[in-house]
Protein backbone atom coordinates (compact mmCIF):
# COMPACT_ATOMS: atom_id res chain seq x y z
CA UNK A 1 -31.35 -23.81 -6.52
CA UNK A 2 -27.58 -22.71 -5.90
CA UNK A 3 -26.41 -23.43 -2.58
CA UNK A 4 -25.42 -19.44 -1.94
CA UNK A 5 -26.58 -16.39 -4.02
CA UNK A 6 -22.77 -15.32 -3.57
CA UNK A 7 -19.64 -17.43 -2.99
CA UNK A 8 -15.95 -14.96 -2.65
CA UNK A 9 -12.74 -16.76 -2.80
CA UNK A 10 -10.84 -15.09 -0.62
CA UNK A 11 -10.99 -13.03 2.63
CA UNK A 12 -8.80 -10.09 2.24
CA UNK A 13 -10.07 -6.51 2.18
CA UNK A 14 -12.16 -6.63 -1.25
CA UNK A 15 -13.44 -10.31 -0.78
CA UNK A 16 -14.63 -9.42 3.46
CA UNK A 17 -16.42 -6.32 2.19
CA UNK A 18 -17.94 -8.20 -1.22
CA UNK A 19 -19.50 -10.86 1.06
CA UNK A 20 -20.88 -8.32 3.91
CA UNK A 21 -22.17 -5.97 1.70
CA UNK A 22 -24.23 -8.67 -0.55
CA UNK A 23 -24.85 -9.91 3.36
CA UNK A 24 -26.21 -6.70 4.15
CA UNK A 25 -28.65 -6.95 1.33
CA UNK A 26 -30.40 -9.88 2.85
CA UNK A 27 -28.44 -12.29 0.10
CA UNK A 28 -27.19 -15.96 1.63
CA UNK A 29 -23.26 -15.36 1.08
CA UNK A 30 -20.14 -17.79 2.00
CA UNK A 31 -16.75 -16.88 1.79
CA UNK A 32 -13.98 -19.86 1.02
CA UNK A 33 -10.00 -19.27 2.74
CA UNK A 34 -7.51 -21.06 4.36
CA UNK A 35 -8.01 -21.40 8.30
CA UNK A 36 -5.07 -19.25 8.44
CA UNK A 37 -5.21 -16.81 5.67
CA UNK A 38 -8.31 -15.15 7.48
CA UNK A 39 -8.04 -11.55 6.27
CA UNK A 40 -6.17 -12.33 3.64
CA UNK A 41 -2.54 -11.59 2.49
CA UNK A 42 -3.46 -7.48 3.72
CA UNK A 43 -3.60 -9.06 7.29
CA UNK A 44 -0.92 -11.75 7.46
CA UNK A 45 1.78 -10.64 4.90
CA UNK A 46 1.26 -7.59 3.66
CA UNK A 47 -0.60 -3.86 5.11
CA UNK A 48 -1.06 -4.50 8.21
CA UNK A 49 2.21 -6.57 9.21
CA UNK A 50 4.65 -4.02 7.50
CA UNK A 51 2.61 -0.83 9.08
CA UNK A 52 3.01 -2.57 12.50
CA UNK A 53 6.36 -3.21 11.79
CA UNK A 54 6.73 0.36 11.23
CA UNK A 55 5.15 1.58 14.57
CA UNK A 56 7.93 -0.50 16.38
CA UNK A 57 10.83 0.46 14.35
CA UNK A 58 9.35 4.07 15.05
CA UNK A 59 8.68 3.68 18.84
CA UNK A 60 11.78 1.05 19.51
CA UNK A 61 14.67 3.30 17.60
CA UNK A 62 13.59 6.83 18.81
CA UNK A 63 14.36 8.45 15.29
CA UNK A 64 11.22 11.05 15.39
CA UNK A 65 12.70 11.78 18.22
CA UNK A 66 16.06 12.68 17.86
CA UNK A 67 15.40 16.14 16.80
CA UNK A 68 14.72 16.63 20.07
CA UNK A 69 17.15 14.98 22.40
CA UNK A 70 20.20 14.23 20.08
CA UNK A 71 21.59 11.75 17.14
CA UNK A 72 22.27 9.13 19.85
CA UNK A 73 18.79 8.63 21.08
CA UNK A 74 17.41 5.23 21.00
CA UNK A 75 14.74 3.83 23.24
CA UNK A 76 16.25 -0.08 22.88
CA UNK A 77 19.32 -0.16 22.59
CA UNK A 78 19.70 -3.85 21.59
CA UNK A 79 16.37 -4.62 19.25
CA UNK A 80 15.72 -7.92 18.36
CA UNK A 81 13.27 -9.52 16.18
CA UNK A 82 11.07 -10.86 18.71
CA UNK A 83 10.77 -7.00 20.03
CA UNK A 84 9.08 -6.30 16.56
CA UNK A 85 7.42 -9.24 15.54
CA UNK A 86 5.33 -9.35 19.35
CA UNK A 87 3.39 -6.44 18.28
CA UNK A 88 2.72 -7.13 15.01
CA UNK A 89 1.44 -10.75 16.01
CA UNK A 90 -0.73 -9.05 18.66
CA UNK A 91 -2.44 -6.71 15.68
CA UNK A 92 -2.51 -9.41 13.50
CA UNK A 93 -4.27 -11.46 15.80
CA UNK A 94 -6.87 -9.18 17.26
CA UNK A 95 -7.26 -8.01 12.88
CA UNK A 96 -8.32 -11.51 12.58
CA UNK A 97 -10.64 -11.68 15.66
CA UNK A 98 -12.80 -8.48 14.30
CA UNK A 99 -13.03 -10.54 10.79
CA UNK A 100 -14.17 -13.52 11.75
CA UNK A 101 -16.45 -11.17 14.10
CA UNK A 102 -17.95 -9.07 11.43
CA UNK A 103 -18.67 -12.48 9.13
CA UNK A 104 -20.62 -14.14 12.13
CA UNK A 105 -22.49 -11.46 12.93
CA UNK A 106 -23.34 -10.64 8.97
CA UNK A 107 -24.23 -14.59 9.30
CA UNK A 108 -21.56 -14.86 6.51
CA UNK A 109 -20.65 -18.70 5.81
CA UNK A 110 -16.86 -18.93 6.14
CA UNK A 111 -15.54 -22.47 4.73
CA UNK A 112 -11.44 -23.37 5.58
CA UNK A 113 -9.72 -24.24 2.52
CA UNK A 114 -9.07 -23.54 -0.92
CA UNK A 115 -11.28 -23.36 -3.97
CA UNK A 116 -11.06 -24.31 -7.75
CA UNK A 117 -13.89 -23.92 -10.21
CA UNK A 118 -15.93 -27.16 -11.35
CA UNK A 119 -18.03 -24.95 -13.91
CA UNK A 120 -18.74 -21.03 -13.99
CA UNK A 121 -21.27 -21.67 -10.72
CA UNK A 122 -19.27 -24.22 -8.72
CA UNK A 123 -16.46 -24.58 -6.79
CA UNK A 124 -14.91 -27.25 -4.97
CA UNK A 125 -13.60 -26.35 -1.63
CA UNK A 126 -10.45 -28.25 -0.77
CA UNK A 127 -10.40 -28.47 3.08
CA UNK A 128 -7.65 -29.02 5.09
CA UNK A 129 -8.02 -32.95 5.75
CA UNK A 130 -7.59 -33.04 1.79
CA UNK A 131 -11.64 -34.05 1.19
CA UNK A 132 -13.21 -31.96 -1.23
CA UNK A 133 -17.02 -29.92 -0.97
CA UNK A 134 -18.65 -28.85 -3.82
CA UNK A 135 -20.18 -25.35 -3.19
CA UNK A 136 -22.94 -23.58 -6.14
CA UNK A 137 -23.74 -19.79 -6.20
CA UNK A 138 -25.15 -17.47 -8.73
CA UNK A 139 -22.55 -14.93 -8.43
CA UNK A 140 -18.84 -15.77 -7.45
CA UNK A 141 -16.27 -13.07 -6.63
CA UNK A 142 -12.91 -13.56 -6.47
CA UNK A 143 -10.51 -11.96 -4.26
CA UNK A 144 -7.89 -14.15 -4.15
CA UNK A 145 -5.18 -11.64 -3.86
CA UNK A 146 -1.40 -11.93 -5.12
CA UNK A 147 2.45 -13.00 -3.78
CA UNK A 148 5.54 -11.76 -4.85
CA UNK A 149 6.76 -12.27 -7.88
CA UNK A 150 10.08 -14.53 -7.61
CA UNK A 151 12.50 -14.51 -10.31
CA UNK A 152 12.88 -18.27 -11.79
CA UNK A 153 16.89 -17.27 -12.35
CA UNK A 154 17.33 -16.57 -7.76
CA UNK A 155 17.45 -19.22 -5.19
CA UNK A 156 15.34 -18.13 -2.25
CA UNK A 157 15.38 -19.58 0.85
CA UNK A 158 13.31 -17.69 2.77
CA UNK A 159 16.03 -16.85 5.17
CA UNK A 160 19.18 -14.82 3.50
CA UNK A 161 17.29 -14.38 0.16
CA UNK A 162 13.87 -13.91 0.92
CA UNK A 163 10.54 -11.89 -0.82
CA UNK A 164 8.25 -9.41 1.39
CA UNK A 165 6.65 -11.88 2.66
CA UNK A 166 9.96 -14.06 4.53
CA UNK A 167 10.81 -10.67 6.17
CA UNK A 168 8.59 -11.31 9.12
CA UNK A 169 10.36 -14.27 9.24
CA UNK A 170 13.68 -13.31 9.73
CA UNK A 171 15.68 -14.63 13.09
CA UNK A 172 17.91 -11.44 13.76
CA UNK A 173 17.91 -7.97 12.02
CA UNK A 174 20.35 -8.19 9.60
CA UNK A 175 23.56 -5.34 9.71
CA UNK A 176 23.41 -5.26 5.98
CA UNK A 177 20.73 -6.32 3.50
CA UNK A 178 20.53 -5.48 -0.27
CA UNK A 179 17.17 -4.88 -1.53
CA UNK A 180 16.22 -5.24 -5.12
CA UNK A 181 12.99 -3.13 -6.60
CA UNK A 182 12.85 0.56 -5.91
CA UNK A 183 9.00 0.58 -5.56
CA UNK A 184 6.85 0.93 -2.48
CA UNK A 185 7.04 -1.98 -0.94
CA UNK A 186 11.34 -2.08 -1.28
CA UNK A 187 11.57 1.87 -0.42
CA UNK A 188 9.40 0.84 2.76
CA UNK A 189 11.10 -2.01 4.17
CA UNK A 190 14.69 -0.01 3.14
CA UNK A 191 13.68 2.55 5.33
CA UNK A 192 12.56 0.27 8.16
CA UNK A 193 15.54 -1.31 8.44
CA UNK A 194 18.15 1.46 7.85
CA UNK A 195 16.15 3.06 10.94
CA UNK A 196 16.96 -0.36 12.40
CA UNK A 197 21.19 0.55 11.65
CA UNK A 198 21.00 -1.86 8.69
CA UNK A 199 23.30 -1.09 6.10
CA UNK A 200 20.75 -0.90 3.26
CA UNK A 201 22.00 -0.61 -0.84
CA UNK A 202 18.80 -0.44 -2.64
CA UNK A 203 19.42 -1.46 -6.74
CA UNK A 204 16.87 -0.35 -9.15
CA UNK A 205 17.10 -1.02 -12.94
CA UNK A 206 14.93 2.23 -13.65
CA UNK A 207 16.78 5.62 -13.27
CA UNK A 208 14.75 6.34 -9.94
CA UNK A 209 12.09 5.48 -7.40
CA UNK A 210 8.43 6.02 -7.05
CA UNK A 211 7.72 7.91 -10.20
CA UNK A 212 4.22 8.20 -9.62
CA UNK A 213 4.95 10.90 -6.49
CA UNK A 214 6.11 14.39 -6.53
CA UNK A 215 9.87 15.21 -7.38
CA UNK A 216 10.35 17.39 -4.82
CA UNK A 217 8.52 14.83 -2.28
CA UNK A 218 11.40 11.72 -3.69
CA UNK A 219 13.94 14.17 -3.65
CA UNK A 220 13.57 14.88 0.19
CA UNK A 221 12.80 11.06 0.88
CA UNK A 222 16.14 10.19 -0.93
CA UNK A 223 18.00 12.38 1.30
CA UNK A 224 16.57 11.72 4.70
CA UNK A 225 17.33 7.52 3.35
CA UNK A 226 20.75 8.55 2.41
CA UNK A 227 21.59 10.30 5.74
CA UNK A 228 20.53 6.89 7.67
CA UNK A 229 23.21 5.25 4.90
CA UNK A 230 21.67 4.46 2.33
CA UNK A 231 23.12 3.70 -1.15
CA UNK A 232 20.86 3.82 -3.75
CA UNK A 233 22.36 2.06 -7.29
CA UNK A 234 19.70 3.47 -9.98
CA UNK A 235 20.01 2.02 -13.56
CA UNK A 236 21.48 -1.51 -12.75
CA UNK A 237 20.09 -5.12 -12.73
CA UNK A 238 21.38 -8.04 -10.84
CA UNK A 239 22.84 -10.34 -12.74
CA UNK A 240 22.75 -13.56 -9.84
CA UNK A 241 22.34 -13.85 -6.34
CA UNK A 242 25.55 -16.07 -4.91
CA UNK A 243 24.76 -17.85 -1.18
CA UNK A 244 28.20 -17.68 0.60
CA UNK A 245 28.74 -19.15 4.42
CA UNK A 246 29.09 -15.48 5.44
CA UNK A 247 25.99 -14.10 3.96
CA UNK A 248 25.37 -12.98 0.71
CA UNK A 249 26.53 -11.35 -2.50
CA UNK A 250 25.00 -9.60 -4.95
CA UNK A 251 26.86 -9.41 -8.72
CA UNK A 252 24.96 -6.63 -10.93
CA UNK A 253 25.42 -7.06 -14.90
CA UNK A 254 27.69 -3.80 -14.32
CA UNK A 255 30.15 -6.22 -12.76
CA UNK A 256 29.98 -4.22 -9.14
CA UNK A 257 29.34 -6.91 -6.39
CA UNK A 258 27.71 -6.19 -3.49
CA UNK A 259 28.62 -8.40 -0.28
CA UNK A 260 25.45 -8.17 2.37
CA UNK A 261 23.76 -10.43 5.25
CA UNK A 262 20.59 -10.91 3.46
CA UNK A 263 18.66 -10.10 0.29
CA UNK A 264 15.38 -8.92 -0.06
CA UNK A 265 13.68 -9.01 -3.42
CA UNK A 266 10.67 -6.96 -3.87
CA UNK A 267 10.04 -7.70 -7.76
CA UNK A 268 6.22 -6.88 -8.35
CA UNK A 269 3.44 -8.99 -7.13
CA UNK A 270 1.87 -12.42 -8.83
CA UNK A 271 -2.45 -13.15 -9.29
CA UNK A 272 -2.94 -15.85 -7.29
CA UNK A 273 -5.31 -17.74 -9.79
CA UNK A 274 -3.08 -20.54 -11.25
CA UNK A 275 -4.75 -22.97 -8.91
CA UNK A 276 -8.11 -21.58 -9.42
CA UNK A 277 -9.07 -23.43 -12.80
CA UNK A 278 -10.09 -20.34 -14.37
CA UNK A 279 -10.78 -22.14 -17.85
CA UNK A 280 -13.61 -24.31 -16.29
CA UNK A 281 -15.29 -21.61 -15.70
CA UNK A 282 -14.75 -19.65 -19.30
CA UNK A 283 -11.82 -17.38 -17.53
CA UNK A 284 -8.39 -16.66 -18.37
CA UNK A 285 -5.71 -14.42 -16.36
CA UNK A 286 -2.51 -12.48 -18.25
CA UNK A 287 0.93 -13.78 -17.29
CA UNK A 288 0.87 -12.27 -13.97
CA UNK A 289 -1.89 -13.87 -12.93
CA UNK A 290 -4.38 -10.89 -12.99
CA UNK A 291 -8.57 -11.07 -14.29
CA UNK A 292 -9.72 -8.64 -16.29
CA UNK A 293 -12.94 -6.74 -15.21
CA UNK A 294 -15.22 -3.89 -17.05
CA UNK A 295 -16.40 -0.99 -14.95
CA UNK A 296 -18.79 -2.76 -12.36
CA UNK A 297 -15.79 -5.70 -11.37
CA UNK A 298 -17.50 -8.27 -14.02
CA UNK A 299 -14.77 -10.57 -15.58
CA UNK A 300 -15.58 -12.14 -19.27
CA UNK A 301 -18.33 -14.24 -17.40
CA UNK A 302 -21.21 -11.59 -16.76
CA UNK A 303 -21.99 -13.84 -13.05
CA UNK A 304 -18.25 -13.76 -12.13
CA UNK A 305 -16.20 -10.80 -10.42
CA UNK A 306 -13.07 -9.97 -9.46
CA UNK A 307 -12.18 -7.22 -7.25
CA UNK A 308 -8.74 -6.25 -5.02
CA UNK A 309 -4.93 -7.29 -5.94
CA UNK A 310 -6.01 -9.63 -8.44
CA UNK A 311 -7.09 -7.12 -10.58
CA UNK A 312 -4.14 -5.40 -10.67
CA UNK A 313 -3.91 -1.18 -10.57
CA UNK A 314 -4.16 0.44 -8.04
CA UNK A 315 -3.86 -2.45 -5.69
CA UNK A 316 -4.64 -1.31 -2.37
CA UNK A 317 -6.25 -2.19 0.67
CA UNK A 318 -8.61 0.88 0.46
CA UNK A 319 -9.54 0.64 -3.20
CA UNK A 320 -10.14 -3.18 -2.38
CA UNK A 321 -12.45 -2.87 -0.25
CA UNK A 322 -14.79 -0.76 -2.38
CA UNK A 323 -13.92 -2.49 -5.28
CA UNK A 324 -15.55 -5.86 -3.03
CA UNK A 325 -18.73 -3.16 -2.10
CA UNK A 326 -19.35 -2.04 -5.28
CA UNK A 327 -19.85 -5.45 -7.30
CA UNK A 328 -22.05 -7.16 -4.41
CA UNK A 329 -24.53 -4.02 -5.05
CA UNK A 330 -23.92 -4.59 -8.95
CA UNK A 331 -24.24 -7.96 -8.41
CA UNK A 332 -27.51 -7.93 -6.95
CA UNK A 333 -29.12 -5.11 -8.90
CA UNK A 334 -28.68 -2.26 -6.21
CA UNK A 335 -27.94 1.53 -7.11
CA UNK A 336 -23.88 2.40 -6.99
CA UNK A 337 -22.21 5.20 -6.95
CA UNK A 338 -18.98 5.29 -9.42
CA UNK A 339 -16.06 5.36 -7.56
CA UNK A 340 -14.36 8.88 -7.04
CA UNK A 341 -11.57 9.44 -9.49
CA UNK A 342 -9.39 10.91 -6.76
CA UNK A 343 -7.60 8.23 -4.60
CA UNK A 344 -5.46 9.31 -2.16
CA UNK A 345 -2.22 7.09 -2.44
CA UNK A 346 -0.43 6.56 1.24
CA UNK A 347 3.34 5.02 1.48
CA UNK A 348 4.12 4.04 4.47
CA UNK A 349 7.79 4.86 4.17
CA UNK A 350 9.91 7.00 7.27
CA UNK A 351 8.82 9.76 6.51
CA UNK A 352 5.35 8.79 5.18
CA UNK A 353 4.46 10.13 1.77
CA UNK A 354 0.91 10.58 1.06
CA UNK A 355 -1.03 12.48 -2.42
CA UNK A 356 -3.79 13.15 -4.03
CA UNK A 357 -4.41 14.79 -7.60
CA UNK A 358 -1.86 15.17 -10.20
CA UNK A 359 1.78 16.35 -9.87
CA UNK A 360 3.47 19.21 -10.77
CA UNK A 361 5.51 17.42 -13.83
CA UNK A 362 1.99 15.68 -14.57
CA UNK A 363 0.34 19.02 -15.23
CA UNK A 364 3.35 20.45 -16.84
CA UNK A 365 3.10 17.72 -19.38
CA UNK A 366 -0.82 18.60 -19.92
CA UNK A 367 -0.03 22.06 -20.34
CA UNK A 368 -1.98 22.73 -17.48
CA UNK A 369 -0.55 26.42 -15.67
CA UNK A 370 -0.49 26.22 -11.92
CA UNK A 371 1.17 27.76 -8.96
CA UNK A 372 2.60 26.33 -5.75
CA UNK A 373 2.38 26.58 -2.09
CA UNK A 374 4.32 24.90 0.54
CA UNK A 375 4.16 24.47 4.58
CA UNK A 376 7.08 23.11 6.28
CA UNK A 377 6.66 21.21 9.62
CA UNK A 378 9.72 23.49 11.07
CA UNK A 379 7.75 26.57 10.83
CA UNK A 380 4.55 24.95 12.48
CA UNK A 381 4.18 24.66 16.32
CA UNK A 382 2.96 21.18 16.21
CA UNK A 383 6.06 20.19 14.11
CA UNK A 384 8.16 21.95 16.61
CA UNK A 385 6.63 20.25 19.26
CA UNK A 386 6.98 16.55 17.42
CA UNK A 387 10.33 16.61 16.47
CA UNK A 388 9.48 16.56 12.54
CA UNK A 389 12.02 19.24 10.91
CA UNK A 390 12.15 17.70 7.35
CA UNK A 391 7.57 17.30 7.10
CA UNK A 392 6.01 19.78 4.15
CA UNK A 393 3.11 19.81 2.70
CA UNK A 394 2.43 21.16 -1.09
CA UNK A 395 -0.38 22.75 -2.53
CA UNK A 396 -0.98 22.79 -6.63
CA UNK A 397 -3.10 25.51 -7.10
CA UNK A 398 -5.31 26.17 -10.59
CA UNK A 399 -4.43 30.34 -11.29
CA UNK A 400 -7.73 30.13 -13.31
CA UNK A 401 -10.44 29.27 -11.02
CA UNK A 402 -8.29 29.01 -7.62
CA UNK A 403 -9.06 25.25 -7.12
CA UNK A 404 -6.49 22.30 -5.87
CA UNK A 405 -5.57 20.34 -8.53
CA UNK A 406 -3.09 18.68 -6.32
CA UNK A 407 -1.96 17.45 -2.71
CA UNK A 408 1.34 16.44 -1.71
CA UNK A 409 2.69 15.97 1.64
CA UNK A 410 5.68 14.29 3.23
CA UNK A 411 6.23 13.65 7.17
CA UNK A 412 4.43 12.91 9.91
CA UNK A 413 1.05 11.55 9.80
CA UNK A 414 1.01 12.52 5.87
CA UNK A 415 -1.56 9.98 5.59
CA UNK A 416 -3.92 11.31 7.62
CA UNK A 417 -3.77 14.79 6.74
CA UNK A 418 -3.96 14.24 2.84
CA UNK A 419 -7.76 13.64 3.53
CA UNK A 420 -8.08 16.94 3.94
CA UNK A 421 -6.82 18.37 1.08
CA UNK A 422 -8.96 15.25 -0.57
CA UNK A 423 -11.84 16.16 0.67
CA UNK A 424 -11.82 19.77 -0.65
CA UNK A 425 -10.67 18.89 -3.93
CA UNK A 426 -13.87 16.16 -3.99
CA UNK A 427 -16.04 18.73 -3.05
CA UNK A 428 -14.64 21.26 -5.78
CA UNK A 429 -13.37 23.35 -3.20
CA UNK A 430 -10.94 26.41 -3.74
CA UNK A 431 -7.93 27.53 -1.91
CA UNK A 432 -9.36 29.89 -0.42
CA UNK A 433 -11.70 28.15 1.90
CA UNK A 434 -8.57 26.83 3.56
CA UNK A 435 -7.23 30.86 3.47
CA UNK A 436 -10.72 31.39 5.19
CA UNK A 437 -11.06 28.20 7.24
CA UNK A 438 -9.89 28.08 11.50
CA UNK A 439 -7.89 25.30 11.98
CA UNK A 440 -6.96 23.87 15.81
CA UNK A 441 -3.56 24.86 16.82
CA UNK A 442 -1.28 23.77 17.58
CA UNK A 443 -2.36 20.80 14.88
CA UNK A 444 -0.16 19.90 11.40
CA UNK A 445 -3.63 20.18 9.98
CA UNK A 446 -2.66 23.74 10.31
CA UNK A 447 0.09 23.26 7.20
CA UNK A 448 -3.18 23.43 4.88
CA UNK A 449 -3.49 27.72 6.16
CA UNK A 450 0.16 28.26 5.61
CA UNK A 451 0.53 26.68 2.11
CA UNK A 452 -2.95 28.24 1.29
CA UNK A 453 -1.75 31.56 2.22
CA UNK A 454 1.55 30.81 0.56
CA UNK A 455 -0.05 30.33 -3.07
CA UNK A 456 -2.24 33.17 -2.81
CA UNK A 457 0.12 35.28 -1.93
CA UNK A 458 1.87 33.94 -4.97
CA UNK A 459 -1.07 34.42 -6.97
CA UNK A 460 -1.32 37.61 -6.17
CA UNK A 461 2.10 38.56 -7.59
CA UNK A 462 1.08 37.38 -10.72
CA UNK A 463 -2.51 39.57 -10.82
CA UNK A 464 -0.02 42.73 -9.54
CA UNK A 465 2.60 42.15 -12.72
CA UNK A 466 -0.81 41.51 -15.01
CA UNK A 467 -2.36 45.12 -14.28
C-alpha cells in the first residue's frame, strides 16, 4: 500500500487547494515544500508581496489622493524601504499562518524540503539536514511553480541588476531604475516605483505593452505612466547590461545607452522542474520548464498532475487554485464541473486594469458587430468623492441579442468591480438587466447603469436610422 493516496509538490495556490480538496474527500494527502516556501512563490515572491507593495506605495505617496488636495501631496515625505517592506512581511506572515492553519486542520501531512521522483509513485523528500525520505502515493500533483527567467548573456546580482523576485530585496528605493519586459509584472513594478519618484524607462522589444487588454484601456495607462515620467522605449532590445561604481547602464542594440541606479529584468517566468527528475517518472517539460496536461490536469502519466504556473497559460493565482481543485476530484473519481471559459484577468498596475470577455479589436477581427458604452469615474459621485478622475469602465455590447460580450475597466478597485460584469455575462445576461437593475449610490458599481444606459442609447440610434 502507498504511503498517501495523494502526494503535491508544492504549496502555492494550486498545490494548497489540490491537497485540501482530495483532503476533503476523506483521501490521506501530504504536501512536500521548503520550511520557508510555505504558500509558495504566490506568497513569498510573487501576488501577494507585489499587491502589498502596492497598498503602501498607494497609502505612503498619497497619489489617489492628489486630485483632491494638490500635486504636492504626499503622506511620507521621506519613504524608505523598510516603510514598505514592514507591511508586506506582516501579510506575508499572517498568509503563511492561515496555510499552515488550513493544512492542520484538513489533517494535511506537510513535509519541509524538496522532492525528486524515484519512479512515477515515489518521491524522495530532501529535508533540510540533507537526509533523504522516500514518500509513495497513487496520485502525485505537482505544483511546483516557476522563477524568472534570467538571461544567460546579464550578470545579476540581486542588488543593481536584479529579477522580480530581488525587488523586495532592495536596500533604498532607487531614483532611477530601467526595467526590461513590458508585460504585467514590469508595467506593475514601473508603476510602483514611478509613484515612488523613480525615474522609470521601461524597454520593450515588441511595439507595445499588454496586448492582451483593451486599446483604449493601454492607451490611458500609458499616459497616466508617462505623466509620473515615464519613458517607454517600444521596439528595442538590450544589447548588455554594464555594472559601473555609480549604478548602472543599459546599451540597447540601437546604440542609445541608458545610465540608471538599478535594473530590473522581468523576462518571462521559468517551470521549476529541472530538479524534479521528471524522466524517472516517464515525464518531460519544454524548454521553459513547463508539463503538459490534457483537460482534467493529467500529464503523459495518467496518475500524475500538474496544475498552477507550471503549466503555463494563464498563470494565475485564481486559475491555480481551481486548476489544484479540479484534478484532486478527477483524481479520485468525483463529479467536476469544467471550468468557466470566462476568466476575469486583474493587473495590479496604478491604475488597476481588470477584463473579462473579448476586446473590441478581438471581435473586430472575428467579424463580430458590436457597440460600446463607457462610464467615467469623473461623472460618478463615488469617483468624485475618491479622487479617481482618469477610472472608466467599458461595456461591449452584442446589437443582435443585447448581451455583453465584453468588460473592460480601468481605475479604482477595477478588480473588484469586473465581477460584476462577469457574473452577468456567465449567467447570459443582457444589458439591459443592468439598464433595469438599482445599484447603491453613491458606489463605482454604479459605472455598470451609466455605460448600460450609454450603449442602449447607442443602440437605439442605430434601430432609429434602420426604420
Amino acid at each position: 500500500m502507498p504511503d498517501f493516496d495523494m502526494l503535491v509538490l508544492g504549496s502555492g495556490p494550486g498545490g494548497q487547494k489540490a491537497a485540501i480538496a482530495a483532503a476533503k474527500l476523506g483521501r490521506k494527502v501530504a504536501v512536500v515544500d521548503r520550511p520557508d516556501m510555505v504558500g509558495g512563490v504566490s506568497i513569498h515572491t510573487g501576488t501577494i508581496p507585489s499587491k502589498t507593495l502596492r497598498e503602501a506605495v498607494l497609502y505612503l505617496t498619497g497619489l489617489t489622493q492628489r486630485d483632491l488636495y494638490g500635486q504636492s501631496y504626499r503622506l511620507k515625505e521621506d519613504i524608505t524601504v523598510a516603510d514598505l517592506i514592514s507591511r508586506t512581511q506582516h501579510v506575508v506572515g499572517r498568509e503563511v499562518d492561515v496555510i499552515r492553519s488550513q493544512l492542520s486542520r484538513n489533517q494535511v501531512a506537510l513535509y519541509a524540503g524538496t522532492g525528486r521522483f524515484v519512479d512515477d509513485h515515489t518521491v524522495a523528500v530532501r529535508e533540510v539536514t540533507g537526509h533523504e525520505k522516500l514518500l509513495t502515493a497513487e496520485h502525485i500533483v505537482i505544483a511546483t511553480g516557476t522563477r524568472p527567467a534570467r538571461p544567460a548573456s546579464v550578470e545579476f546580482d540581486g542588488r543593481t541588476i536584479m529579477d522580480s523576485d530581488n525587488v523586495l530585496n532592495l536596500e533604498q528605493v532607487p531614483r532611477s531604475m530601467v526595467i526590461v519586459g513590458a508585460g504585467v509584472i514590469g508595467m506593475e513594478y514601473a508603476s510602483m516605483f514611478a509613484a515612488l519618484g523613480s525615474r522609470i524607462t521601461v524597454v520593450e522589444k515588441r511595439a507595445g505593452m499588454l496586448d492582451m487588454c483593451d486599446v483604449e484601456v493601454v492607451e490611458s495607462l500609458k499616459y497616466q505612466l508617462r505623466d509620473l515620467a515615464v519613458t517607454f522605449r517600444f521596439g528595442e532590445t538590450v544589447a548588455a547590461v554594464e555594472r559601473h561604481p555609480r549604478g548602472t547602464v543599459t546599451v540597447l542594440e540601437s546604440g542609445k545607452k541608458i545610465p540608471a541606479e538599478a535594473v530590473m529584468y522581468s523576462a518571462g517566468r521559468q517551470g521549476l522542474t529541472d530538479d524534479l527528475d521528471l524522466d524517472k517518472a516517464g515525464l518531460t517539460a519544454d524548454p521553459r520548464g513547463r508539463i503538459s496536461v490534457d483537460e482534467h490536469y493529467r500529464t503523459e502519466v495518467p496518475h500524475i498532475y500538474a496544475v498552477g504556473d507550471v503549466i503555463g497559460f494563464p498563470a494565475l493565482a485564481a486559475t491555480s487554485m481551481e486548476q489544484g481543485r479540479t484534478a484532486a476530484y478527477h483524481a479520485f473519481g468525483e463529479p467536476v464541473g469544467r471550468m468557466h471559459h470566462l476568466q476575469p484577468i486583474g493587473i495590479y498596475t496604478i491604475p488597476e486594469i481588470s477584463f473579462v470577455g473579448r476586446t473590441e479589436d478581438q471581435l473586430t477581427e472575428e467579424l463580430v458587430p458590436f457597440e460600446v458604452g463607457i462610464s467615467r469615474y469623473r461623472e460618478l459621485a463615488r469617483g468624485q468623492i475618491i479622487g479617481d478622475s482618469h477610472g472608466m469602465l467599458k461595456l461591449l455590447v452584442s446589437p443582435e441579442d443585447r448581451t455583453l460580450l465584453g468588460v473592460h475597466c480601468f481605475g479604482s478597485g477595477a478588480t473588484e468591480l469586473i465581477h460584476i460584469g462577469q457574473s452577468v455575462m456567465g449567467c447570459g445576461g443582457t444589458v439591459d438587466y443592468l439598464v433595469d437593475a438599482v445599484f447603491n449610490y453613491p458606489t463605482l458599481a454604479e459605472s455598470y447603469k451609466v455605460a448600460a444606459l450609454d450603449a442602449t442609447n447607442r443602440l437605439r440610434q442605430v434601430d432609429r436610422m434602420d426604420d
